[in-house]
Protein backbone atom coordinates (compact mmCIF):
# COMPACT_ATOMS: atom_id res chain seq x y z
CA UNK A 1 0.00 0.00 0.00
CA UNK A 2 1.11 3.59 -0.44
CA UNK A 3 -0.25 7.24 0.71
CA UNK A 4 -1.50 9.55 -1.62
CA UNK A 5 0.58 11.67 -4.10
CA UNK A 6 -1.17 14.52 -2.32
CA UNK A 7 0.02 14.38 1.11
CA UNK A 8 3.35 12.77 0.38
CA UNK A 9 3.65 15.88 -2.14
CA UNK A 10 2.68 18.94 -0.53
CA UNK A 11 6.28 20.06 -0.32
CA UNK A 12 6.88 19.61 -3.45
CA UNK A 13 9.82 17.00 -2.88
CA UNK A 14 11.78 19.73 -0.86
CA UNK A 15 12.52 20.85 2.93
CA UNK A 16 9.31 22.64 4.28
CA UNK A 17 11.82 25.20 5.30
CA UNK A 18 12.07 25.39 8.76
CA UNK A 19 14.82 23.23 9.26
CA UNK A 20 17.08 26.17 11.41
CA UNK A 21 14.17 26.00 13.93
CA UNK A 22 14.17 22.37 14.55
CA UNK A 23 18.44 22.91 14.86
CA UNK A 24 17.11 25.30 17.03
CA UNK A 25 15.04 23.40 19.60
CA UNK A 26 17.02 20.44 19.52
CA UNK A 27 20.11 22.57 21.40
CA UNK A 28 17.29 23.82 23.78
CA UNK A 29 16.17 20.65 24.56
CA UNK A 30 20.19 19.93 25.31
CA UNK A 31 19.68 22.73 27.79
CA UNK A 32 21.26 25.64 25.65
CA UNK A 33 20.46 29.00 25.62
CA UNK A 34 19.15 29.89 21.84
CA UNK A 35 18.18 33.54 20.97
CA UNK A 36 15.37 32.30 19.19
CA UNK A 37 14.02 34.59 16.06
CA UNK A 38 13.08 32.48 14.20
CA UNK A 39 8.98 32.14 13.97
CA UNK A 40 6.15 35.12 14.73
CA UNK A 41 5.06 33.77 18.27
CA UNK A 42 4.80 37.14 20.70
CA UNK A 43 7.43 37.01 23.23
CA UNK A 44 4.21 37.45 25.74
CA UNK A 45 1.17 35.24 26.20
CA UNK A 46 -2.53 35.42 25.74
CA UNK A 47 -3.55 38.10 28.22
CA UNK A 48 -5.34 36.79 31.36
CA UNK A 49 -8.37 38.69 30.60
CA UNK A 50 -8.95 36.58 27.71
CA UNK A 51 -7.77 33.81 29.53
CA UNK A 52 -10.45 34.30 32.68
CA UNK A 53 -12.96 34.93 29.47
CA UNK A 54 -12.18 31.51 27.60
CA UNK A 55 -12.29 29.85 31.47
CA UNK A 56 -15.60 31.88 32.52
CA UNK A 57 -17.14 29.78 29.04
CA UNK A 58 -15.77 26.90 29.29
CA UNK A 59 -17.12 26.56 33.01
CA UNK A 60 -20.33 28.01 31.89
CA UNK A 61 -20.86 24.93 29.48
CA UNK A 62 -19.81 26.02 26.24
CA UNK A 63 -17.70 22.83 25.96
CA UNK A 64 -20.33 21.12 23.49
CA UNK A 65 -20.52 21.16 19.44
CA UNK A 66 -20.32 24.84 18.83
CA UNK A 67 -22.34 25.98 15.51
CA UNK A 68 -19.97 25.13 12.10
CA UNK A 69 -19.99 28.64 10.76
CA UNK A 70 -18.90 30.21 13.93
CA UNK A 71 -20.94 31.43 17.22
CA UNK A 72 -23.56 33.82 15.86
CA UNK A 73 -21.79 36.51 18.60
CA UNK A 74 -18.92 35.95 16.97
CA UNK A 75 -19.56 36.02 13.76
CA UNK A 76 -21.27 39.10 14.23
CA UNK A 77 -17.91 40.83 16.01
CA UNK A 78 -15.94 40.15 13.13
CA UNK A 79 -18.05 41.34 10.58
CA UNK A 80 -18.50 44.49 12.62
CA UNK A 81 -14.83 44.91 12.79
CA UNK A 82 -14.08 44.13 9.37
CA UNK A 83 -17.22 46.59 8.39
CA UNK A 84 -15.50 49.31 10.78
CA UNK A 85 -11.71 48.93 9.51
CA UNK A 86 -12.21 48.46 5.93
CA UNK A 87 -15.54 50.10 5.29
CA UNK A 88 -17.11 47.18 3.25
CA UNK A 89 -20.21 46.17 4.74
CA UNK A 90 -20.04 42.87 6.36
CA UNK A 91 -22.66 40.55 7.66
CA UNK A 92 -22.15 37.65 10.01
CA UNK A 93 -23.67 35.76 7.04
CA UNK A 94 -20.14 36.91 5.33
CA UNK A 95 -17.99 35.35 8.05
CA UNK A 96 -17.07 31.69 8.55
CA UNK A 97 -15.01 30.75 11.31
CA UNK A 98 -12.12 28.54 11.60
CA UNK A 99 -9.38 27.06 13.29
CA UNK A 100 -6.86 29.63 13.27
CA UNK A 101 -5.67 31.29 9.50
CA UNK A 102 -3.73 28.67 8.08
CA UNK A 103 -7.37 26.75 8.44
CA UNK A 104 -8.76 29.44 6.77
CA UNK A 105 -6.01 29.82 3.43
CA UNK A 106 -6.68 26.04 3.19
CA UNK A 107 -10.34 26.26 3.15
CA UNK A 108 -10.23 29.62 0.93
CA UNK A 109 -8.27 27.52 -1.99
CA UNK A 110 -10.44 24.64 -1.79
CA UNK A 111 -13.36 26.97 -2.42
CA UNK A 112 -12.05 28.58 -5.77
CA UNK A 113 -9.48 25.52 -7.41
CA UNK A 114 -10.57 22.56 -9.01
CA UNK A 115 -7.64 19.88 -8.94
CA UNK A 116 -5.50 20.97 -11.62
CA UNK A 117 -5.95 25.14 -11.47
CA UNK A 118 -3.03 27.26 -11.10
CA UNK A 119 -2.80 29.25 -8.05
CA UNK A 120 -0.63 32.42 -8.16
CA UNK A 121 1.17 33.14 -4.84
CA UNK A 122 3.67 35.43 -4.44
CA UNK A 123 7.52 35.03 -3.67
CA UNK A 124 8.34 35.50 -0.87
CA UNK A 125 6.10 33.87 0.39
CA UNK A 126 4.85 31.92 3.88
CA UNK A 127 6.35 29.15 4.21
CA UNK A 128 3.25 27.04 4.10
CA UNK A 129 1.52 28.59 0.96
CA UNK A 130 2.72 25.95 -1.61
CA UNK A 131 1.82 23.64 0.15
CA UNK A 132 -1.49 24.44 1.03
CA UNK A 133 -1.99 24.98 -2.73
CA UNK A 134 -0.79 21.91 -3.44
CA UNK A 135 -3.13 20.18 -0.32
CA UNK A 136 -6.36 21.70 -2.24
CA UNK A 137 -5.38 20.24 -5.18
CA UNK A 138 -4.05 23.47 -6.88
CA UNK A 139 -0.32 24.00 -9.23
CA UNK A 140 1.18 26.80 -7.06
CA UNK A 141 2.66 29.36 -8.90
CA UNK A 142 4.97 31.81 -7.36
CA UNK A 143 5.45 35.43 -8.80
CA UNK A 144 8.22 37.34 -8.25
CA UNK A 145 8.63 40.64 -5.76
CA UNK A 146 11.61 42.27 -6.06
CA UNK A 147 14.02 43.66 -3.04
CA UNK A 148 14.82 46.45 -5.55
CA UNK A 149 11.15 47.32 -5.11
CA UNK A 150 10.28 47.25 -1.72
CA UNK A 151 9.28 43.80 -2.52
CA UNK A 152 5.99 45.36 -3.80
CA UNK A 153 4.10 43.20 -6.61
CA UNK A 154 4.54 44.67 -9.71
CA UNK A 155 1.11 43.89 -12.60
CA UNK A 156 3.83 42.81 -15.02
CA UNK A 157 4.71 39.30 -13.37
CA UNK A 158 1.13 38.98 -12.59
CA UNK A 159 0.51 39.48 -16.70
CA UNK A 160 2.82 36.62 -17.42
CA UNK A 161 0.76 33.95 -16.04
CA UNK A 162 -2.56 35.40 -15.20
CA UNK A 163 -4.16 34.49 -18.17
CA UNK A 164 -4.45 30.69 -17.18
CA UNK A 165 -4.68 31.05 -13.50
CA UNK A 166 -7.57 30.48 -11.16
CA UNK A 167 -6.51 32.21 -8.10
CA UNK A 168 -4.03 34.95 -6.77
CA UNK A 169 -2.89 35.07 -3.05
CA UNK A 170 -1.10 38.01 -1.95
CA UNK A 171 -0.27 38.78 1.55
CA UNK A 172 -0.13 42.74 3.57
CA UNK A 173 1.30 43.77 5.53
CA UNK A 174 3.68 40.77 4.70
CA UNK A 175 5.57 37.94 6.14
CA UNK A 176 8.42 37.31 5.51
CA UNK A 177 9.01 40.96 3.91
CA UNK A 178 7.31 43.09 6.31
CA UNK A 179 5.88 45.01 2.81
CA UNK A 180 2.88 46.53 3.44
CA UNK A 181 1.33 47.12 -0.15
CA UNK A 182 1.05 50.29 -1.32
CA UNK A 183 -2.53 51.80 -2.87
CA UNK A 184 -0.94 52.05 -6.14
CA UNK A 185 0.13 48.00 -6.12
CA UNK A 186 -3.21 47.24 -4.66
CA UNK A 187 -5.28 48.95 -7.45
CA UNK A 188 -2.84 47.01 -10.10
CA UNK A 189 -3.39 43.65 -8.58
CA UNK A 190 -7.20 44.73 -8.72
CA UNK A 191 -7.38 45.50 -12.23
CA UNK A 192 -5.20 42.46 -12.98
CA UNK A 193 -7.85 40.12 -10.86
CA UNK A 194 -10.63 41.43 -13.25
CA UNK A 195 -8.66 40.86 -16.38
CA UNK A 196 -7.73 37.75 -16.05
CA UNK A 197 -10.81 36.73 -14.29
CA UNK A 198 -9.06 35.44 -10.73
CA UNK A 199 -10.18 35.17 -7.40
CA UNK A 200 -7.98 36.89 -4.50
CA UNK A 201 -6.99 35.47 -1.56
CA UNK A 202 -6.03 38.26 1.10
CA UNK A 203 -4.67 37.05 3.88
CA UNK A 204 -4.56 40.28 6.19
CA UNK A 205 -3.61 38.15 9.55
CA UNK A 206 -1.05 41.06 10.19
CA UNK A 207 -3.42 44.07 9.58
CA UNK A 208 -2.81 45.98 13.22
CA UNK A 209 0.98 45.79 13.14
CA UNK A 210 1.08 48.71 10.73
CA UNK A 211 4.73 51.02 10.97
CA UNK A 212 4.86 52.91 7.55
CA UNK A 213 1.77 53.15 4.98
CA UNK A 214 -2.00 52.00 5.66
CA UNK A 215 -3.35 48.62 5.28
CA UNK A 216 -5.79 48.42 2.37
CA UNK A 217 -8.09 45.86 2.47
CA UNK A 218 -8.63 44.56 -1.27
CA UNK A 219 -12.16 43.87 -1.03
CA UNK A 220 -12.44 47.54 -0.38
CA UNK A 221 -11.92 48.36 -3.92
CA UNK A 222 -14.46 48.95 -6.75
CA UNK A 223 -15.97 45.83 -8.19
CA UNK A 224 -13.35 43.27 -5.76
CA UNK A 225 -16.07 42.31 -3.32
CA UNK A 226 -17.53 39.45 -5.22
CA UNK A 227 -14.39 38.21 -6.06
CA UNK A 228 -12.27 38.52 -3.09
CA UNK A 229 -11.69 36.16 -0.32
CA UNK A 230 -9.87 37.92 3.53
CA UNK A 231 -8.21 35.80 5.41
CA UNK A 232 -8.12 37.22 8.99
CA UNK A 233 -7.06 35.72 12.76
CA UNK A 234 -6.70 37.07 16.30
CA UNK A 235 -3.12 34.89 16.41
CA UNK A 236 -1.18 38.00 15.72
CA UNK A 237 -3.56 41.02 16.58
CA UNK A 238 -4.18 39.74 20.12
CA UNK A 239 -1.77 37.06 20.66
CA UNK A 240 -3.83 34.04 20.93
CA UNK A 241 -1.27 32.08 18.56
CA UNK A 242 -2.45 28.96 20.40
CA UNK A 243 -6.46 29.46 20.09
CA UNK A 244 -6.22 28.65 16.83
CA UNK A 245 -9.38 31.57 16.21
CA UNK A 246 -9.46 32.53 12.71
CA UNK A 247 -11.81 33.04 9.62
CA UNK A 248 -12.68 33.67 6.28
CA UNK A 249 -14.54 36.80 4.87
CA UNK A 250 -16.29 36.62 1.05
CA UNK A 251 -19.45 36.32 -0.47
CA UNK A 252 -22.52 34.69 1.33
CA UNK A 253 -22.43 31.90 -1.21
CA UNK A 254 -18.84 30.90 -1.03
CA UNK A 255 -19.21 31.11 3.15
CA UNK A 256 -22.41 28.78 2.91
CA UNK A 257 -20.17 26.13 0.83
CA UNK A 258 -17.01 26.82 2.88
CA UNK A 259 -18.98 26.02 5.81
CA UNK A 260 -19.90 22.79 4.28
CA UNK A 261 -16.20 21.76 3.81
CA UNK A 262 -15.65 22.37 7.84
CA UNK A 263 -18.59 20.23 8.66
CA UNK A 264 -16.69 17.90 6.86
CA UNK A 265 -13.31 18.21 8.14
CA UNK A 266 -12.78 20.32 11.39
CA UNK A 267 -16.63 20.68 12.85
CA UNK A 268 -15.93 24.09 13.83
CA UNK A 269 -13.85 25.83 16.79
CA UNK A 270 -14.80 24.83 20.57
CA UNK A 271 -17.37 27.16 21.63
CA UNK A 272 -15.65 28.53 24.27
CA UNK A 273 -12.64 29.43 22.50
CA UNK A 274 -15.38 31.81 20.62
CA UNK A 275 -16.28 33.35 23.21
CA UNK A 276 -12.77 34.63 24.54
CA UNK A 277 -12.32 36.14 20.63
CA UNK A 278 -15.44 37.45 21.30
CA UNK A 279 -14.58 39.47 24.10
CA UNK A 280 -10.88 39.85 22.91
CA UNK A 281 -12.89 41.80 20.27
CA UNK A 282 -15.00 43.98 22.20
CA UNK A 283 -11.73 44.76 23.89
CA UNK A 284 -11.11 47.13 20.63
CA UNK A 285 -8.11 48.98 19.36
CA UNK A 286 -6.94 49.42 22.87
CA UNK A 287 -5.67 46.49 23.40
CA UNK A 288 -4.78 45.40 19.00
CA UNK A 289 -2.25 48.46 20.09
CA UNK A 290 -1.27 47.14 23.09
CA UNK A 291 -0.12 44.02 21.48
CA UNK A 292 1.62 45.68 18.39
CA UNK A 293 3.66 48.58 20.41
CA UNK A 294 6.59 45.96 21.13
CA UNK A 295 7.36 45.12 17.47
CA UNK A 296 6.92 48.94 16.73
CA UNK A 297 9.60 49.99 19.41
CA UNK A 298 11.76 46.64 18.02
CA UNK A 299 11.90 48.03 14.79
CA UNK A 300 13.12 51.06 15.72
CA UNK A 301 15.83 49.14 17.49
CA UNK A 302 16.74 47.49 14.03
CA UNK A 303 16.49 50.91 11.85
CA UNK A 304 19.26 52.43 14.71
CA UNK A 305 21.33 49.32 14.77
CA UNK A 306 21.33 49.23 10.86
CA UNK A 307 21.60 52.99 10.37
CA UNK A 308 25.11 51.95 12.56
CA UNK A 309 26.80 50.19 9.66
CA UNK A 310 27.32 49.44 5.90
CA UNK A 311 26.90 45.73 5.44
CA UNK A 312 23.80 44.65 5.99
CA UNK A 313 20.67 46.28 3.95
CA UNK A 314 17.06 45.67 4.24
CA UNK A 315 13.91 47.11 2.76
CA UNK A 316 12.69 49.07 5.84
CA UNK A 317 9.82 47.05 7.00
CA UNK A 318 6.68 48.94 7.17
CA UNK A 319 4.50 46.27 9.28
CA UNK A 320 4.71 43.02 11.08
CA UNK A 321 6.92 41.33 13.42
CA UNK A 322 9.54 40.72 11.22
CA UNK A 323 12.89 42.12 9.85
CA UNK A 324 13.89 40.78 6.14
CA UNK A 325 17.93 41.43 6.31
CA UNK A 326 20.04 41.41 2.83
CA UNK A 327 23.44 39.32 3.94
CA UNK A 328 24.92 38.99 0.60
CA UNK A 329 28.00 41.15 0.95
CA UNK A 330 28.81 38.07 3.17
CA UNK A 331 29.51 35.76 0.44
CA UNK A 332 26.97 33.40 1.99
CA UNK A 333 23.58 32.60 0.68
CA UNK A 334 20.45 32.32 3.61
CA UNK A 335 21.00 29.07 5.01
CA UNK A 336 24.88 28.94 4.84
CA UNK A 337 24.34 32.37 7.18
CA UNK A 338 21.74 30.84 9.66
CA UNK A 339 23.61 27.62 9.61
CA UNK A 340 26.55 29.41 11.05
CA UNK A 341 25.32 31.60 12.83
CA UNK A 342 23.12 29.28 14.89
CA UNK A 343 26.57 27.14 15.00
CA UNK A 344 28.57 30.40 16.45
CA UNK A 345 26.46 32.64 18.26
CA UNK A 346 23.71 30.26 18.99
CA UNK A 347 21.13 32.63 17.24
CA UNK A 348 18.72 31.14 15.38
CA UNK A 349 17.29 33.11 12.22
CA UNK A 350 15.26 31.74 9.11
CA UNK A 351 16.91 31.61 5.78
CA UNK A 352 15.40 34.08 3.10
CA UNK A 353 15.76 30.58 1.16
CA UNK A 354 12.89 29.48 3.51
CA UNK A 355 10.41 31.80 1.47
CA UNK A 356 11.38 31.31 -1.90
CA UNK A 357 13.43 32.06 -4.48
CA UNK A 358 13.68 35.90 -4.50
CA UNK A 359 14.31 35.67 -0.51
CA UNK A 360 17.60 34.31 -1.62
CA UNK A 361 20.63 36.16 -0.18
CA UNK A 362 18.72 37.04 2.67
CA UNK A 363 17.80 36.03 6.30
CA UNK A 364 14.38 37.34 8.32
CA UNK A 365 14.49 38.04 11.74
CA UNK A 366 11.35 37.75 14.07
CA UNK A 367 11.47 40.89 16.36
CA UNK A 368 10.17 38.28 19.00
CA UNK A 369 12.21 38.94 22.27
CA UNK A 370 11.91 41.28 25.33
CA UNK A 371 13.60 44.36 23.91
CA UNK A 372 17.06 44.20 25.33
CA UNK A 373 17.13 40.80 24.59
CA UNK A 374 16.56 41.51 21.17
CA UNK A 375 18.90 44.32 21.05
CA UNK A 376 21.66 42.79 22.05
CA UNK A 377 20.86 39.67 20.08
CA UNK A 378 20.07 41.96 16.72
CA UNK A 379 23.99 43.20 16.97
CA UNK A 380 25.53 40.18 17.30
CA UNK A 381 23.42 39.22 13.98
CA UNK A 382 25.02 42.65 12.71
CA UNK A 383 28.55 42.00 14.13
CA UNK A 384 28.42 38.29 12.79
CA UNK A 385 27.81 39.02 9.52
CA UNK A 386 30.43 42.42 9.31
CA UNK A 387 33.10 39.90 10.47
CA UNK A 388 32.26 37.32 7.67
CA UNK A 389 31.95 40.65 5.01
CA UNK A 390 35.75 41.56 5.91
CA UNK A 391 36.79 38.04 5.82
CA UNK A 392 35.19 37.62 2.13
């Protein structure tokens, strides 16, 4: 007997890419010290309101079969919140929840691809988006962003394979690049979407960690309601990584056969998880700020340590938690640089390789310790890599 070319395929034959964080827990499970900046988990937990929240509901019997589509309070909290930030009008009717985001960009491509369809993503990418492509039975399809352009999308590399595509799935403010796309890029990718006839996948998981720019939600635009699919989560905006609490926003229809797929495969989110994103919710942009002012003071820790040197160049990144670091004047490529550096200085950073081809030549850093921590780990990063430039 053998398993299916699907799941023994979904990485495409290669690494899944986060090989440098498994070398990175195994020395911590040795009992070594590892400044670890490598993945987006907040350096603090879930807050203990939400905690007391999620503990109030679960005590209060919400521990049952929660409705498939999501808690109707729920529901109704995001679409007010996606009505209120973006300006679209939302019904709960709009919303389907799910088991954190990647639950959601699985679920969004197995509503638009039939087995077979191309699926534009673009590179670089998260490090799971091939292969959830590839799980829904989609030909993933990475287009290029260029360093040289803030690693905004330009309509020309979307032109060279739109015309037989199904799907496009971009990603602002952006992991790994930290991008946040511009109007101007947005309205491109719109027009492109109706030329060539695609659906777009937004996944906006990272829309309150804003540093530079304004998030534009897609959907927002003229005629990309109908034809746009947000991804959205409360992993990143009110660091409940571990709630897995996400969901999908789009067009009644698609939600009603979304929702179909989930009472097929998860049967919802526990009800009482629900409930705490409920009232994380209500807790409003209070608290989304609370959460986001540690990356925004860590960045300016990395413009000042950069602004320091000559070596090492990055695109300025304009939201999320992350850093994307140009190390070429090293001589070494992404994973020869994390390699060693994880070897020498027991910091562990993600290859650029990690995230596709035009990544290459570069590491990111997750701004994901207490600040001095990450200070002081950020120069030795810098220091490492201005020792290997004058050895080169």
């Amino acid at each position: 007997m053998e398993l299916s070319k699907r799941i023994t395929g979904l990485t495409g034959g290669g690494s899944d890419g986060w090989g440098i964080l498994y070398a990175a827990r195994a020395l911590e499970a040795k009992g070594q010290y590892v400044a670890n900046l490598t993945i987006g988990e907040h350096d603090i937990r879930t807050q203990d309101i939400i905690l007391d929240a999620m503990h109030a509901a679960a005590l209060g019997g919400h521990t049952g079969y929660a409705s498939v589509p999501g808690t109707d309070g729920l529901r109704h909290s995001v679409a007010q919140r996606i009505t209120q930030r973006t300006g679209v009008k939302t019904e709960p009717e709009n919303v389907l929840i799910t088991p954190g985001g990647q639950a959601a960009l699985f679920t969004a491509h197995m509503a638009v691809l039939d087995p077979g369809d191309r699926a534009l993503f673009v590179d670089p990418y998260y490090a799971t988006y091939p292969g959830t492509i590839r799980g829904a039975g989609g030909v993933p399809v990475p287009i290029a962003a260029r360093s040289e352009d803030g690693f905004q999308l330009g309509t020309d590399a979307i032109d060279n394979v739109g015309a037989d595509a199904t799907s496009l799935l971009i990603n602002s403010p952006n992991n790994p690049t930290g991008a946040v796309y511009s109007s101007e890029t947005l309205h491109a990718i719109s027009e492109a979407c109706r030329r060539y006839d695609l659906w777009l996948i937004s996944d906006e998981v990272y829309d309150t960690q804003v540093w530079d720019g304004t998030h534009i939600s897609p959907r927002s635009l003229s005629g990309m309601a109908d034809r746009t699919l947000v991804v959205g989560s409360l992993s990143k905006s009110h660091a409940m990584t571990g709630s897995r609490l996400g969901w999908i926003i789009g067009p009644e229809d698609v939600i009603e056969h979304a929702a179909n797929l989930a009472t097929h495969t998860t049967y919802g989110v526990p009800g009482y998880i629900q409930d705490a994103g409920e009232f994380a919710l209500a807790q409003g942009s209070a608290l989304e700020n609370e959460i986001a002012a540690p990356f925004r003071r860590r960045r300016q820790i990395v413009l000042d340590t950069l602004g320091r040197q000559q070596i090492v160049k990055s695109v300025p990144a304009q939201g999320a938690m992350y850093v994307m670091l140009d190390i070429r004047a090293t001589g070494l490529d992404g994973e020869s640089f994390a390699s060693a550096l994880l070897a020498e200085e027991a910091i562990a950073v993600m290859p650029g390789e990690s995230f596709g081809a035009s990544a290459a030549g570069h590491i990111r850093v997750a701004m994901t310790l207490p600040d001095d921590a990450f200070s002081e780990a950020f120069a030795r990063v810098i220091a490492f890599a201005t020792a290997r430039a004058n050895a080169a």
